[in-house]
N, C-alpha and C. Protein backbone atom coordinates (compact mmCIF):
# COMPACT_ATOMS: atom_id res chain seq x y z
N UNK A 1 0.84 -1.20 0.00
CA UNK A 1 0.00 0.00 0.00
C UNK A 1 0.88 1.25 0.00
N UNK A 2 0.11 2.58 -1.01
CA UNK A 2 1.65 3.54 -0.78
C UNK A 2 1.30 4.56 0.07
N UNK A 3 2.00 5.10 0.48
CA UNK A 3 1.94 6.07 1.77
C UNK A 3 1.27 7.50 0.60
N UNK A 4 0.14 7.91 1.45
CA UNK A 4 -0.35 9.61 0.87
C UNK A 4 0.01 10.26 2.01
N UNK A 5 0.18 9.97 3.54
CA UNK A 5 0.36 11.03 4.66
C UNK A 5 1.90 10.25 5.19
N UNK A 6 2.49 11.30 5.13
CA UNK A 6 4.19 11.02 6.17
C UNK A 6 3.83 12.20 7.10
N UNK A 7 3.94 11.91 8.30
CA UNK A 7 4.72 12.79 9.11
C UNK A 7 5.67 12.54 10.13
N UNK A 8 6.65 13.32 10.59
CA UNK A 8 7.83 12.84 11.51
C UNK A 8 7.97 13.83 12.21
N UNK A 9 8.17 13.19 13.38
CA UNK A 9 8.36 14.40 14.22
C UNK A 9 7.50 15.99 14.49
N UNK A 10 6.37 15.67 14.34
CA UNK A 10 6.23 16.70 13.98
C UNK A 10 5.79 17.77 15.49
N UNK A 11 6.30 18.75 15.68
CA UNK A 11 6.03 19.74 16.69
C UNK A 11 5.49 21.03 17.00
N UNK A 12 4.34 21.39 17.67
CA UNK A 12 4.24 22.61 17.25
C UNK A 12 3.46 23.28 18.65
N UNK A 13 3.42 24.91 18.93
CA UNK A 13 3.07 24.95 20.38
C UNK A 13 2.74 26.19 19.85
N UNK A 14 1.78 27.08 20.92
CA UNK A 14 0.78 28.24 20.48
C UNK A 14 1.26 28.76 21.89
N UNK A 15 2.36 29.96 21.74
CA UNK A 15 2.85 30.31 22.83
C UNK A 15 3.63 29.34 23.60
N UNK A 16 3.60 29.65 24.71
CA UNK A 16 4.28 28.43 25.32
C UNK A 16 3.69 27.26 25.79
N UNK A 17 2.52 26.94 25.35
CA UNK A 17 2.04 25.79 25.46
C UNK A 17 1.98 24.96 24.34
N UNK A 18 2.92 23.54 24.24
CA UNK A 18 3.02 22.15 23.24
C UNK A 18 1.72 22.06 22.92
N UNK A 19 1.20 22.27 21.36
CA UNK A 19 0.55 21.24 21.12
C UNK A 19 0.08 19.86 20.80
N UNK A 20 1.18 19.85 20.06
CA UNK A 20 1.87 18.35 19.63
C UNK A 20 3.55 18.60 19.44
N UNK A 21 4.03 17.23 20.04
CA UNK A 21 5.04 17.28 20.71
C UNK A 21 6.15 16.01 20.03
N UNK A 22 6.53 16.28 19.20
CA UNK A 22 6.73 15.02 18.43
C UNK A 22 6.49 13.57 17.64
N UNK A 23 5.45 14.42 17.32
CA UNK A 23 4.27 13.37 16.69
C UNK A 23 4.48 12.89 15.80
N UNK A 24 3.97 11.35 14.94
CA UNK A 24 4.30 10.89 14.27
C UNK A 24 2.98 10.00 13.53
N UNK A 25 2.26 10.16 11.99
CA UNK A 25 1.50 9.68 11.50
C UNK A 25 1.84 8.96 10.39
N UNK A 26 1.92 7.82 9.90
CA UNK A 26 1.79 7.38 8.25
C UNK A 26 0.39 6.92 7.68
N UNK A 27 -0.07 7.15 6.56
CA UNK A 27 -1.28 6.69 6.64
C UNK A 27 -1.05 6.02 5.09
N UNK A 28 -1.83 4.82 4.69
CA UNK A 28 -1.70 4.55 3.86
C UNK A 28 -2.66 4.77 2.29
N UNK A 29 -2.76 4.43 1.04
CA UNK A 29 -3.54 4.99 0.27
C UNK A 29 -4.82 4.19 0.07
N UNK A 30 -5.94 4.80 0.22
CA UNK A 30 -7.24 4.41 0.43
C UNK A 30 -7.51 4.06 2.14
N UNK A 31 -7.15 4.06 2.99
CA UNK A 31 -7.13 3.66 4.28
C UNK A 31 -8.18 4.91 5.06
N UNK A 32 -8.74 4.16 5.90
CA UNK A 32 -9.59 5.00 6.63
C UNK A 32 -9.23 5.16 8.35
N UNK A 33 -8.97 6.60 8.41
CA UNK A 33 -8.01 6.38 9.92
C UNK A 33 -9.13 7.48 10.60
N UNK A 34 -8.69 7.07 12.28
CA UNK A 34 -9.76 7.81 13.16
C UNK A 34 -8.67 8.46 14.06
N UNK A 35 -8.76 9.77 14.43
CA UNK A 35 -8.11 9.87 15.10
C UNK A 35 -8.75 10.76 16.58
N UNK A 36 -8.36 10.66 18.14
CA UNK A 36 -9.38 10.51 19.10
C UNK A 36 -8.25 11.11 19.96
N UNK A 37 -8.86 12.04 21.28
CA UNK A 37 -8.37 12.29 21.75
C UNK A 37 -9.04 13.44 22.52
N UNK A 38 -8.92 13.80 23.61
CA UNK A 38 -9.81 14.73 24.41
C UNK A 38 -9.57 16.62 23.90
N UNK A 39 -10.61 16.74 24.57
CA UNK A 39 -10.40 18.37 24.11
C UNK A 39 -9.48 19.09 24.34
N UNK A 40 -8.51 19.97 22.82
CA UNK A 40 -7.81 20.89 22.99
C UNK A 40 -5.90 19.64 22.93
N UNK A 41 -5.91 18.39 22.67
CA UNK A 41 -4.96 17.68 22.35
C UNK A 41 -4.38 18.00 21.05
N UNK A 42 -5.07 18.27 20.13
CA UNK A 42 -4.21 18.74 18.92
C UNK A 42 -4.75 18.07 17.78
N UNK A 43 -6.14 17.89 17.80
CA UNK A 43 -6.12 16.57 16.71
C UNK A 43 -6.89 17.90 15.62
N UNK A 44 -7.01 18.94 15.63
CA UNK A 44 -7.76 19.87 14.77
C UNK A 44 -5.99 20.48 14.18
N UNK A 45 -5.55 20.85 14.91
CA UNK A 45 -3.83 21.55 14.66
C UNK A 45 -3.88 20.40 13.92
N UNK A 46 -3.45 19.19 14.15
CA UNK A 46 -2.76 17.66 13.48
C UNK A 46 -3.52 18.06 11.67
N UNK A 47 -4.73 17.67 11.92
CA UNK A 47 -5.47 17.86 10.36
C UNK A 47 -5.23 18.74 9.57
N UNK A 48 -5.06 20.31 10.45
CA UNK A 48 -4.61 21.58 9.72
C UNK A 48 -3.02 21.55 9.19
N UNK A 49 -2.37 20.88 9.67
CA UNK A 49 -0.72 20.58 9.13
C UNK A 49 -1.00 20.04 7.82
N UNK A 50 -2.07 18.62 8.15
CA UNK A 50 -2.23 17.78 7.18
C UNK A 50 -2.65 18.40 5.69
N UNK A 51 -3.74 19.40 6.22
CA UNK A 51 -4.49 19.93 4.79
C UNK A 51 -3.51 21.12 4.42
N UNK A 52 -2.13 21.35 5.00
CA UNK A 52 -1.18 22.29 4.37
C UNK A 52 -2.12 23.83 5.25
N UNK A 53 -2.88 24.00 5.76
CA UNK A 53 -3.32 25.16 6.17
C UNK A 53 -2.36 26.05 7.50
N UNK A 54 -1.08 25.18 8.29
CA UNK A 54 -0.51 25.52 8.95
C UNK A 54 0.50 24.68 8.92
N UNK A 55 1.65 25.54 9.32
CA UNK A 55 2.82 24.83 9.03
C UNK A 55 3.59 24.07 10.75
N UNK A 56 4.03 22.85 10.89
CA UNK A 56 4.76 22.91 12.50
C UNK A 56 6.09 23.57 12.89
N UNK A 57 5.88 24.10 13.90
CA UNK A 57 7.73 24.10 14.22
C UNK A 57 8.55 23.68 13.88
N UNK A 58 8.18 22.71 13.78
CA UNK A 58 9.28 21.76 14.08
C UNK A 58 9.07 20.17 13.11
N UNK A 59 9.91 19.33 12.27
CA UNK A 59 9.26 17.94 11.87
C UNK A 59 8.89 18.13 9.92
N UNK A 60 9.01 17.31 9.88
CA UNK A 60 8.48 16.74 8.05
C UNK A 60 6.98 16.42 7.67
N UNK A 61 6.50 17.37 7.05
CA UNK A 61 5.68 16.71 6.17
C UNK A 61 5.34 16.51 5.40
N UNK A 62 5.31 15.26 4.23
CA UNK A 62 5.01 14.49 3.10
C UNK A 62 3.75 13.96 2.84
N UNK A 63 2.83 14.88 1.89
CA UNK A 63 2.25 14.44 1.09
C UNK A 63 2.23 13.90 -0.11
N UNK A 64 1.51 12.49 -0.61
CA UNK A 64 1.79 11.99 -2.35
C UNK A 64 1.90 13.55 -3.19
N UNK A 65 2.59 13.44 -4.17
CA UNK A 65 2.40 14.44 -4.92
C UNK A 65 1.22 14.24 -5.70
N UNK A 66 0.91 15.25 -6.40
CA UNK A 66 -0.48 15.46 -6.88
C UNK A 66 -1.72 15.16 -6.67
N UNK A 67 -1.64 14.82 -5.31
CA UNK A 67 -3.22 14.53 -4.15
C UNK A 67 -3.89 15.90 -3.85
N UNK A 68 -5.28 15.51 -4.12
CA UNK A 68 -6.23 17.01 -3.77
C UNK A 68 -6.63 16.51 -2.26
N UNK A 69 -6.28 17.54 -1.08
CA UNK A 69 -6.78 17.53 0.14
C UNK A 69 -7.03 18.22 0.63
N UNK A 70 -8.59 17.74 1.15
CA UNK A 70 -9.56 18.99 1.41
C UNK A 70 -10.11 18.85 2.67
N UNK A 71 -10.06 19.89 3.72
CA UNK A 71 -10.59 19.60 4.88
C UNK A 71 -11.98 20.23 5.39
N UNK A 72 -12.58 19.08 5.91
CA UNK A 72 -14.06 19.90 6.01
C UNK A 72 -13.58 20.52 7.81
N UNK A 73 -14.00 21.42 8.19
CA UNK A 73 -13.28 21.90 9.16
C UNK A 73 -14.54 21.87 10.42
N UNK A 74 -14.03 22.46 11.32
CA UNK A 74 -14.94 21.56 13.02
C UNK A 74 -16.32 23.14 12.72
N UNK A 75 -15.61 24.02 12.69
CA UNK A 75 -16.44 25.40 12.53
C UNK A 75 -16.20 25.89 11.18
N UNK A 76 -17.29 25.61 10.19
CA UNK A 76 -17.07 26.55 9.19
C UNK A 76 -17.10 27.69 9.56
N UNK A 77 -16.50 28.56 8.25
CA UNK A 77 -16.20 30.29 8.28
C UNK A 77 -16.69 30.56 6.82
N UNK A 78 -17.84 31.09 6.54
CA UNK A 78 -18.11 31.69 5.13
C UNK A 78 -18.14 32.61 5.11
N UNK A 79 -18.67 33.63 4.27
CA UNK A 79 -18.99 34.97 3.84
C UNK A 79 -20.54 35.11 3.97
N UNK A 80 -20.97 35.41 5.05
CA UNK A 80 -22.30 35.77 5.16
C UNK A 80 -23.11 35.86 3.87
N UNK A 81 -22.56 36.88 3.44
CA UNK A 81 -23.38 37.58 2.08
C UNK A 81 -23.40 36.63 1.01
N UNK A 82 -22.49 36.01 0.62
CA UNK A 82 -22.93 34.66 -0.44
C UNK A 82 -23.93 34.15 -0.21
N UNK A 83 -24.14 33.28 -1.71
CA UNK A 83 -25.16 32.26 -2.08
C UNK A 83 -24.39 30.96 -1.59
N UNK A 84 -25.15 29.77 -1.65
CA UNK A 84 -24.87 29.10 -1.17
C UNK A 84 -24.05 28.34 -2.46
N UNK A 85 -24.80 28.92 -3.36
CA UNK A 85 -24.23 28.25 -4.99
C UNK A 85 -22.55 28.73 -4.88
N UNK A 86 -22.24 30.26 -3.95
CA UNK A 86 -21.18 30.57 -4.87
C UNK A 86 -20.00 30.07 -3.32
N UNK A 87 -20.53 29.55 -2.39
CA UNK A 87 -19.67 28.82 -1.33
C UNK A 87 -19.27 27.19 -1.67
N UNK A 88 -20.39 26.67 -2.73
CA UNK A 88 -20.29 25.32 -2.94
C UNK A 88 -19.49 25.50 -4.37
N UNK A 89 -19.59 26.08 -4.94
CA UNK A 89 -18.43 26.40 -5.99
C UNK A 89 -17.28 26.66 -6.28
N UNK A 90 -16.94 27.46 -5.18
CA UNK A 90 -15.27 28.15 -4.58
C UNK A 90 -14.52 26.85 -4.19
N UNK A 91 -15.33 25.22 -4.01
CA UNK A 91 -14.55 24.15 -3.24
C UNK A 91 -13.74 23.48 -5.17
N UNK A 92 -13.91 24.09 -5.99
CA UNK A 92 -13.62 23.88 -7.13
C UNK A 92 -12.59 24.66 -7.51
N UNK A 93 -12.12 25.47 -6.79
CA UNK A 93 -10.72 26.24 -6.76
C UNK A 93 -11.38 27.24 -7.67
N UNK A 94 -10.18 28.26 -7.87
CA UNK A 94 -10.73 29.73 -8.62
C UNK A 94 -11.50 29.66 -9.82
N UNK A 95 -11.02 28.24 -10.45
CA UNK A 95 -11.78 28.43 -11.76
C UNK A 95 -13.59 28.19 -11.14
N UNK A 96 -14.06 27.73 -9.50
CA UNK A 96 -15.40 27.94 -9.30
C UNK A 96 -15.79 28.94 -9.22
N UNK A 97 -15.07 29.88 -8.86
CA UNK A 97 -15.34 31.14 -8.58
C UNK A 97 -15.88 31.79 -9.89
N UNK A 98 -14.88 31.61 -10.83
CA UNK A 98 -15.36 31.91 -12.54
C UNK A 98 -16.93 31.42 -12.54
N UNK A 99 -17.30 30.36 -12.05
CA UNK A 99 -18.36 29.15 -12.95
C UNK A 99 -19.46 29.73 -11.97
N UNK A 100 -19.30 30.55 -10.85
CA UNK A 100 -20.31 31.56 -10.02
C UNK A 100 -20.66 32.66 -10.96
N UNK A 101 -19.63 33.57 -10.98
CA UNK A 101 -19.74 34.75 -11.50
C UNK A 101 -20.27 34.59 -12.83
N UNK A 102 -20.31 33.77 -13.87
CA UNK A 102 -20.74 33.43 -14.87
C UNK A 102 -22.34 33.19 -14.40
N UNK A 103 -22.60 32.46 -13.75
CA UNK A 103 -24.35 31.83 -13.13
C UNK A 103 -24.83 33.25 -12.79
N UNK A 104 -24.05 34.32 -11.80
CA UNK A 104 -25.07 35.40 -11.38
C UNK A 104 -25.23 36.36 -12.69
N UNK A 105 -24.46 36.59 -14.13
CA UNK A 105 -24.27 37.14 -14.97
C UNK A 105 -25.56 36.81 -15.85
N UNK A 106 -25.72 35.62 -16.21
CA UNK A 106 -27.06 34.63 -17.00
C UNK A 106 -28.16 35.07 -16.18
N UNK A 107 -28.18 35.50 -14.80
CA UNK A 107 -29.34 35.85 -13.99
C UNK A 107 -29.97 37.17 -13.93
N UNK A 108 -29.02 38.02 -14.81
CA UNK A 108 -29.00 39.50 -15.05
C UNK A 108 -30.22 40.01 -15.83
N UNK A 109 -30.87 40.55 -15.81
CA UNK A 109 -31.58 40.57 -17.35
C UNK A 109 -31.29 41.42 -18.72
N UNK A 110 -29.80 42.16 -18.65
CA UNK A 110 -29.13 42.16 -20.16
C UNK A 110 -27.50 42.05 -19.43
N UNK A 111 -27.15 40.84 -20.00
CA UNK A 111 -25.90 40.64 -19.24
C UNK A 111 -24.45 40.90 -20.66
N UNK A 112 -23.68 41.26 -19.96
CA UNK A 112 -22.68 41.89 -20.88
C UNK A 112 -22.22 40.32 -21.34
N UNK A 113 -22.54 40.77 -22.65
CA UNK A 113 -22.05 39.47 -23.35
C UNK A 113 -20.29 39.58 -23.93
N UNK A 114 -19.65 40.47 -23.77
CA UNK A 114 -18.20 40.10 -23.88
C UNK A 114 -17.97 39.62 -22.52
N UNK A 115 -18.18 40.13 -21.72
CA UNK A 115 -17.46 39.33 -20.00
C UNK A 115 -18.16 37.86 -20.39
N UNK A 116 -19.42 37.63 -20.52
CA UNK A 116 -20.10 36.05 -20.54
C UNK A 116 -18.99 35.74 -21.48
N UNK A 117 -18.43 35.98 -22.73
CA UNK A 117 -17.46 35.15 -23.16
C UNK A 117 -16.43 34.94 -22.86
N UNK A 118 -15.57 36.12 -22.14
CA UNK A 118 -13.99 36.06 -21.42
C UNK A 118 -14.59 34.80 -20.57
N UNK A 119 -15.69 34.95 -19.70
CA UNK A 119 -16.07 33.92 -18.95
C UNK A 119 -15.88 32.40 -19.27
N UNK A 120 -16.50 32.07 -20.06
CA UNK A 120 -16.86 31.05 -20.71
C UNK A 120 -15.47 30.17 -21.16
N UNK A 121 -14.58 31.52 -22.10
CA UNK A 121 -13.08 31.51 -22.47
C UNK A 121 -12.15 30.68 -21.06
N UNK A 122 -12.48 30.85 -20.03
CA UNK A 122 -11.65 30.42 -19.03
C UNK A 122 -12.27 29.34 -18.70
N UNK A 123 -13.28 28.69 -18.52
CA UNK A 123 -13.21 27.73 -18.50
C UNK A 123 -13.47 26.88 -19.17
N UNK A 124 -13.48 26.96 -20.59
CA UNK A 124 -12.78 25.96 -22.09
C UNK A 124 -11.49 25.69 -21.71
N UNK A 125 -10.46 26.69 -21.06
CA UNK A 125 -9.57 26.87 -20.80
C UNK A 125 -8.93 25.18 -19.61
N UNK A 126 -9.95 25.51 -18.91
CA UNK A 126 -9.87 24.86 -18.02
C UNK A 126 -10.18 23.42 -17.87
N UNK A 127 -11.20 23.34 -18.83
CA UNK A 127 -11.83 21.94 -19.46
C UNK A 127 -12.72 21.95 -17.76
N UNK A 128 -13.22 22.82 -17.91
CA UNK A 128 -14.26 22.75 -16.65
C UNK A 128 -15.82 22.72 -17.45
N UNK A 129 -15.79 22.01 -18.26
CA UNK A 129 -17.02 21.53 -18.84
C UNK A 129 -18.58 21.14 -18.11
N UNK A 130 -17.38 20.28 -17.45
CA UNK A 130 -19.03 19.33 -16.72
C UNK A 130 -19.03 20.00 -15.19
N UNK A 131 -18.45 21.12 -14.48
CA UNK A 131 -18.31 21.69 -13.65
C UNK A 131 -19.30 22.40 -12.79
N UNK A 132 -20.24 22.87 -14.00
CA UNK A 132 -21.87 23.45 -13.36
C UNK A 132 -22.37 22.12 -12.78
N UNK A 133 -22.69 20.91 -13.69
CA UNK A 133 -23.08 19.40 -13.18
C UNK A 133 -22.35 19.37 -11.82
N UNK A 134 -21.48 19.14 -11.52
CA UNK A 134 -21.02 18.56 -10.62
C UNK A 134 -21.58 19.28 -9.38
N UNK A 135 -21.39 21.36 -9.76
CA UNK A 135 -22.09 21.89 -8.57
C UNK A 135 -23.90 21.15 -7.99
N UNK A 136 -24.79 21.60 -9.16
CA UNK A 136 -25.42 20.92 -9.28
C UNK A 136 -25.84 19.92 -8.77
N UNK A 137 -24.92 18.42 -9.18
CA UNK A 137 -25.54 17.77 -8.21
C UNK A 137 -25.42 17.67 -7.10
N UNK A 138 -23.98 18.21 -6.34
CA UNK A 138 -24.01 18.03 -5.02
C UNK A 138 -24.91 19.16 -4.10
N UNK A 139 -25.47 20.06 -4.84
CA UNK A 139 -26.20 20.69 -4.06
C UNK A 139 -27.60 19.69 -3.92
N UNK A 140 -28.03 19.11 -4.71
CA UNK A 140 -29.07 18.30 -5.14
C UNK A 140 -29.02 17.38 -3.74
N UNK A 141 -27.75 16.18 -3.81
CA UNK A 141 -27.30 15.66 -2.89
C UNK A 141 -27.54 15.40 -1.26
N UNK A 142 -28.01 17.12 -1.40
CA UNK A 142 -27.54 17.88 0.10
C UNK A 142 -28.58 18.69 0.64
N UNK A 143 -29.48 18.43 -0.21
CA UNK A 143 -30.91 19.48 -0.10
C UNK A 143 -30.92 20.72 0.12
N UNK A 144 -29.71 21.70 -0.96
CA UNK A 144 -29.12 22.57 -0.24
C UNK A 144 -29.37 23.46 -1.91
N UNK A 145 -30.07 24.68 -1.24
CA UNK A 145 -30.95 25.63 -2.35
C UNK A 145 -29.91 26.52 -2.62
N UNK A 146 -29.56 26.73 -3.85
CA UNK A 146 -28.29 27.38 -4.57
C UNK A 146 -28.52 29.11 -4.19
N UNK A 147 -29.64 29.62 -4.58
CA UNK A 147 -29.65 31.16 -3.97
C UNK A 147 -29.84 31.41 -2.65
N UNK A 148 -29.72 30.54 -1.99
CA UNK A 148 -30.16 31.17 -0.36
C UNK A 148 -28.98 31.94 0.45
N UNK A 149 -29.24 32.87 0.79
CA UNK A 149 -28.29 33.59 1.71
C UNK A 149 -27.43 32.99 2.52
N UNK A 150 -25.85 32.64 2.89
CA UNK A 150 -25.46 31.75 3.33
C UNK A 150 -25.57 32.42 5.15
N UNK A 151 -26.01 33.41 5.10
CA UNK A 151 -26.08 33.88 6.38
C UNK A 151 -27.63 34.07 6.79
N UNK A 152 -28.52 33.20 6.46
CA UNK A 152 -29.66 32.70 6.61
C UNK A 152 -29.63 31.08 6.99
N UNK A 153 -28.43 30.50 6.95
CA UNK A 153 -28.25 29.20 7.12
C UNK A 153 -28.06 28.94 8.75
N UNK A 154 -28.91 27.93 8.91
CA UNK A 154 -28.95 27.44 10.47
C UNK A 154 -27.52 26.46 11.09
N UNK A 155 -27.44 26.14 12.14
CA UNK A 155 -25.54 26.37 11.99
C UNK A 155 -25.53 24.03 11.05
N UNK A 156 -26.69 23.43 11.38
CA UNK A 156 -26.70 22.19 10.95
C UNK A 156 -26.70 22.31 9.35
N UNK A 157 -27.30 23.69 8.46
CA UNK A 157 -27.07 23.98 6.88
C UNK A 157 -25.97 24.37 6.90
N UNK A 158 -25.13 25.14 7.57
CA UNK A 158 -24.22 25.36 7.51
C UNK A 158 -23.19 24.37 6.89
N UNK A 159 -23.41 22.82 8.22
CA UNK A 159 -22.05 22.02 7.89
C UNK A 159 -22.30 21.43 7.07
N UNK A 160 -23.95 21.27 6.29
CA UNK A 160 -24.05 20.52 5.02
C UNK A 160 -23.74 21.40 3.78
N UNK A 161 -23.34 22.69 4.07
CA UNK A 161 -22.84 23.32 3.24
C UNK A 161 -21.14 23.14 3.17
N UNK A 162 -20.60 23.35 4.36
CA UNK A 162 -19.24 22.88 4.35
C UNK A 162 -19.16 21.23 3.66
N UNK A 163 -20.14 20.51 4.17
CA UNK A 163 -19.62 18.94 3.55
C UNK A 163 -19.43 18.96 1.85
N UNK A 164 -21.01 20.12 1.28
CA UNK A 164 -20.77 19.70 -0.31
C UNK A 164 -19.59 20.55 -0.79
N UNK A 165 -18.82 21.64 -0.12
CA UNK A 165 -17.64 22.46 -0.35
C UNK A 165 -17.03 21.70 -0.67
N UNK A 166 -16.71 21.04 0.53
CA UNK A 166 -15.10 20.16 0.79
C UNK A 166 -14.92 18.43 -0.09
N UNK A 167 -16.78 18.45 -0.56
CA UNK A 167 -16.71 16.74 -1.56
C UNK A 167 -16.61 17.20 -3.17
N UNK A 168 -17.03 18.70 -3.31
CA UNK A 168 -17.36 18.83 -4.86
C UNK A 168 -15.75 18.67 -5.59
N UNK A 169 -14.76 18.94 -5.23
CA UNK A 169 -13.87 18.94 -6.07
C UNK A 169 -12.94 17.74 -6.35
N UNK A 170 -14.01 16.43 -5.57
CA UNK A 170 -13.36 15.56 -5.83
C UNK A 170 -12.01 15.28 -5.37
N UNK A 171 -12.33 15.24 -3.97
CA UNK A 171 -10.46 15.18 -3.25
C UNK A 171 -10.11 13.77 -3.01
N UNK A 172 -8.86 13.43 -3.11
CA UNK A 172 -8.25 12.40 -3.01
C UNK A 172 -7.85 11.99 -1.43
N UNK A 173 -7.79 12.92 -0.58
CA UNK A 173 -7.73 12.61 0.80
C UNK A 173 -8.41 13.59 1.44
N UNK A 174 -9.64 13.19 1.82
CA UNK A 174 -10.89 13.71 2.88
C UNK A 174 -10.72 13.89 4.17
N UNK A 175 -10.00 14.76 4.58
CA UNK A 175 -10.23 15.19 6.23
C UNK A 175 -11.51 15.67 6.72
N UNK A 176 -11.97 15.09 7.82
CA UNK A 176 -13.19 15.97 8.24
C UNK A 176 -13.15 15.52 10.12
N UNK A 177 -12.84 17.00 10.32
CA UNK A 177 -12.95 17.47 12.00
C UNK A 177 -14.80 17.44 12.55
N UNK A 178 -14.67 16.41 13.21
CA UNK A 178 -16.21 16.61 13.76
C UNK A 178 -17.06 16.73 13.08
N UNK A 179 -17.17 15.60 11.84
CA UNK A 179 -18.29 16.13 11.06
C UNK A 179 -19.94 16.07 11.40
N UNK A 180 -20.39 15.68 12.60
CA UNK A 180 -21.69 15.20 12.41
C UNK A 180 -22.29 16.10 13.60
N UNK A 181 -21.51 17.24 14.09
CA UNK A 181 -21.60 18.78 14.93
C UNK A 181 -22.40 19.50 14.07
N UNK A 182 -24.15 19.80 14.70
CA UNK A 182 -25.17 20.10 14.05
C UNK A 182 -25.41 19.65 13.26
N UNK A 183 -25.09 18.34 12.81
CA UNK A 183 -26.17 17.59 11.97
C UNK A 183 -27.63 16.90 12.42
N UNK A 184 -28.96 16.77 11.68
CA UNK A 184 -29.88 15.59 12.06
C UNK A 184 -29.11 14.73 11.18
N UNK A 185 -30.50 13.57 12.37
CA UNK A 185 -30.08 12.14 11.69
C UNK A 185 -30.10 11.78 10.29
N UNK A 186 -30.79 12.17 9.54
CA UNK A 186 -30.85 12.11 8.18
C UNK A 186 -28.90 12.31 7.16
N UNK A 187 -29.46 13.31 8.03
CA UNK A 187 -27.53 14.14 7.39
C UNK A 187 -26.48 13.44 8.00
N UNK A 188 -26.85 12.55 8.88
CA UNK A 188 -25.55 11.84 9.52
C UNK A 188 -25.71 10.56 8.81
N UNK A 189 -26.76 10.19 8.43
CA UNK A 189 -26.60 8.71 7.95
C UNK A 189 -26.53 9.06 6.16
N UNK A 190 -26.50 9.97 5.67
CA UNK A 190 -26.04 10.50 4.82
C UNK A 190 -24.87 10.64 4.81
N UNK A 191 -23.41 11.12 5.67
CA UNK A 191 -22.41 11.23 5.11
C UNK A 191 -21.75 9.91 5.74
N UNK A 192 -22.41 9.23 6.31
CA UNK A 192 -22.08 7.67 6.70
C UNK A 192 -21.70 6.88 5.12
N UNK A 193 -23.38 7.21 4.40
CA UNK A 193 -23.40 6.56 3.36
C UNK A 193 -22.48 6.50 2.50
N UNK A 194 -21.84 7.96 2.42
CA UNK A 194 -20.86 9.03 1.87
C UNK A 194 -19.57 8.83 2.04
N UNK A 195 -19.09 8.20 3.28
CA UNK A 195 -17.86 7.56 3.53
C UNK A 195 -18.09 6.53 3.29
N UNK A 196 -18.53 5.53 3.31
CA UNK A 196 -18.49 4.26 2.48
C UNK A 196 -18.34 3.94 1.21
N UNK A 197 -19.01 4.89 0.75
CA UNK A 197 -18.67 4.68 -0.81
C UNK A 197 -17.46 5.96 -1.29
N UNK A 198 -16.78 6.93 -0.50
CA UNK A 198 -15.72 7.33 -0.95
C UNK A 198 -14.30 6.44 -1.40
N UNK A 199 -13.85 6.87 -2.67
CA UNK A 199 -12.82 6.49 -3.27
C UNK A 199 -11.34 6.59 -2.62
N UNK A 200 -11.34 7.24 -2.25
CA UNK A 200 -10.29 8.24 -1.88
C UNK A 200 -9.75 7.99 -0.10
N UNK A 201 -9.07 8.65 0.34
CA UNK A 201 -8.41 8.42 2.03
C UNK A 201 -8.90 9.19 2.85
C-alpha cells in the first residue's frame, strides 16, 4: 500500500504551550483512519498541518504528490453575504469562482455578453465543462438551495454546506474534524453513506 500522509516528528506549540510534541503519523492509500483524543490535544492543529493550512515548528511533512486535500473543518467560516451556490463552488478552486460569477451574470436581465465570453473563455480553458453538473448535483445531494443567503443558514445547513464544499472537487484525501456537529439524523446517515462509498483516504 503507498503512503499519501508522512509525518515525523512533527512539533508545534501556540505560545508556550506544546501542542503536539513530536508526533508521528503514516497513513496509507485508500485507508480510513480515526483519530481521538480529548479536548484541545491537537487533533484539529494535526489535520490543519495535514491539509497544508498551517505549518509545525518543528518535523516533516510528506504528502503523495499530486493529491487534492480537502478539509471539512470543526467550525465553518463563510462569507455571510454569499449564495450558497457561490460557497459550494469556490470548493472547485478559482476556476469555481469563474463558474459563479458566470451563473449570477445569466441571472442578469441584459448581461454583458463580452465578460459572458472572457467567462466562458476560461473555462474551455480549463476543461471545466461538466463543472456546473457537478455543482449541481451536489447541491441536489444535500438538499441545499443554490440562492439562499449563506447567512440565513442554520448552523446544521451550515455544515451541510461545508460537507458539499469540501466533496465537490473531488479530493483524493478527505479530512473531516467533527463532522456530524449540528447535523440531524438524516444528514448523519447520509455522510455515513458518503464515507463508504468514498474512493479516496
Amino acid at each position: 500500500m503507498n503512503t499519501v500522509i508522512n509525518l515525523q516528528n512533527i512539533s508545534i506549540a501556540y505560545g508556550s504551550e506544546a501542542v503536539l510534541h513530536e508526533a508521528n503519523l503514516v497513513v496509507g492509500q485508500g485507508s480510513r483512519c480515526c483519530i481521538t483524543g480529548y479536548n484541545g490535544s491537537g487533533k484539529s492543529t494535526l489535520l490543519g498541518i495535514i491539509a497544508g493550512h498551517r505549518s509545525p515548528d518543528e518535523g516533516v511533512v510528506t504528502i503523495m504528490s499530486g493529491l487534492k486535500v480537502t478539509l471539512l473543518a470543526q467550525t465553518p467560516s463563510f462569507d455571510v453575504s454569499e449564495t450558497v451556490y457561490d460557497v459550494v463552488a469556490a470548493g472547485l478552486g478559482p476556476i469555481g469562482v469563474v463558474l459563479a460569477t458566470q451563473r449570477r451574470l445569466y441571472a442578469t436581465p441584459n448581461p454583458d455578453e463580452d465578460q459572458l465570453a472572457a467567462l466562458q473563455e476560461q473555462l474551455d480553458n480549463a476543461e471545466a465543462w461538466d463543472f456546473g453538473a457537478r455543482v449541481d448535483a451536489m447541491l441536489q445531494r444535500l438538499e441545499l438551495a443554490p440562492d439562499q443567503i449563506v447567512g440565513s443558514l442554520s448552523g446544521g445547513w451550515l455544515k451541510r454546506l461545508a460537507i458539499a464544499q469540501s466533496l465537490v472537487g473531488a479530493p483524493d484525501i478527505w479530512l473531516l474534524d467533527e463532522p456530524t456537529n449540528h447535523l440531524d439524523i438524516p444528514a448523519i446517515d447520509w455522510l455515513t453513506s458518503e464515507l463508504k462509498l468514498f474512493k479516496g483516504t
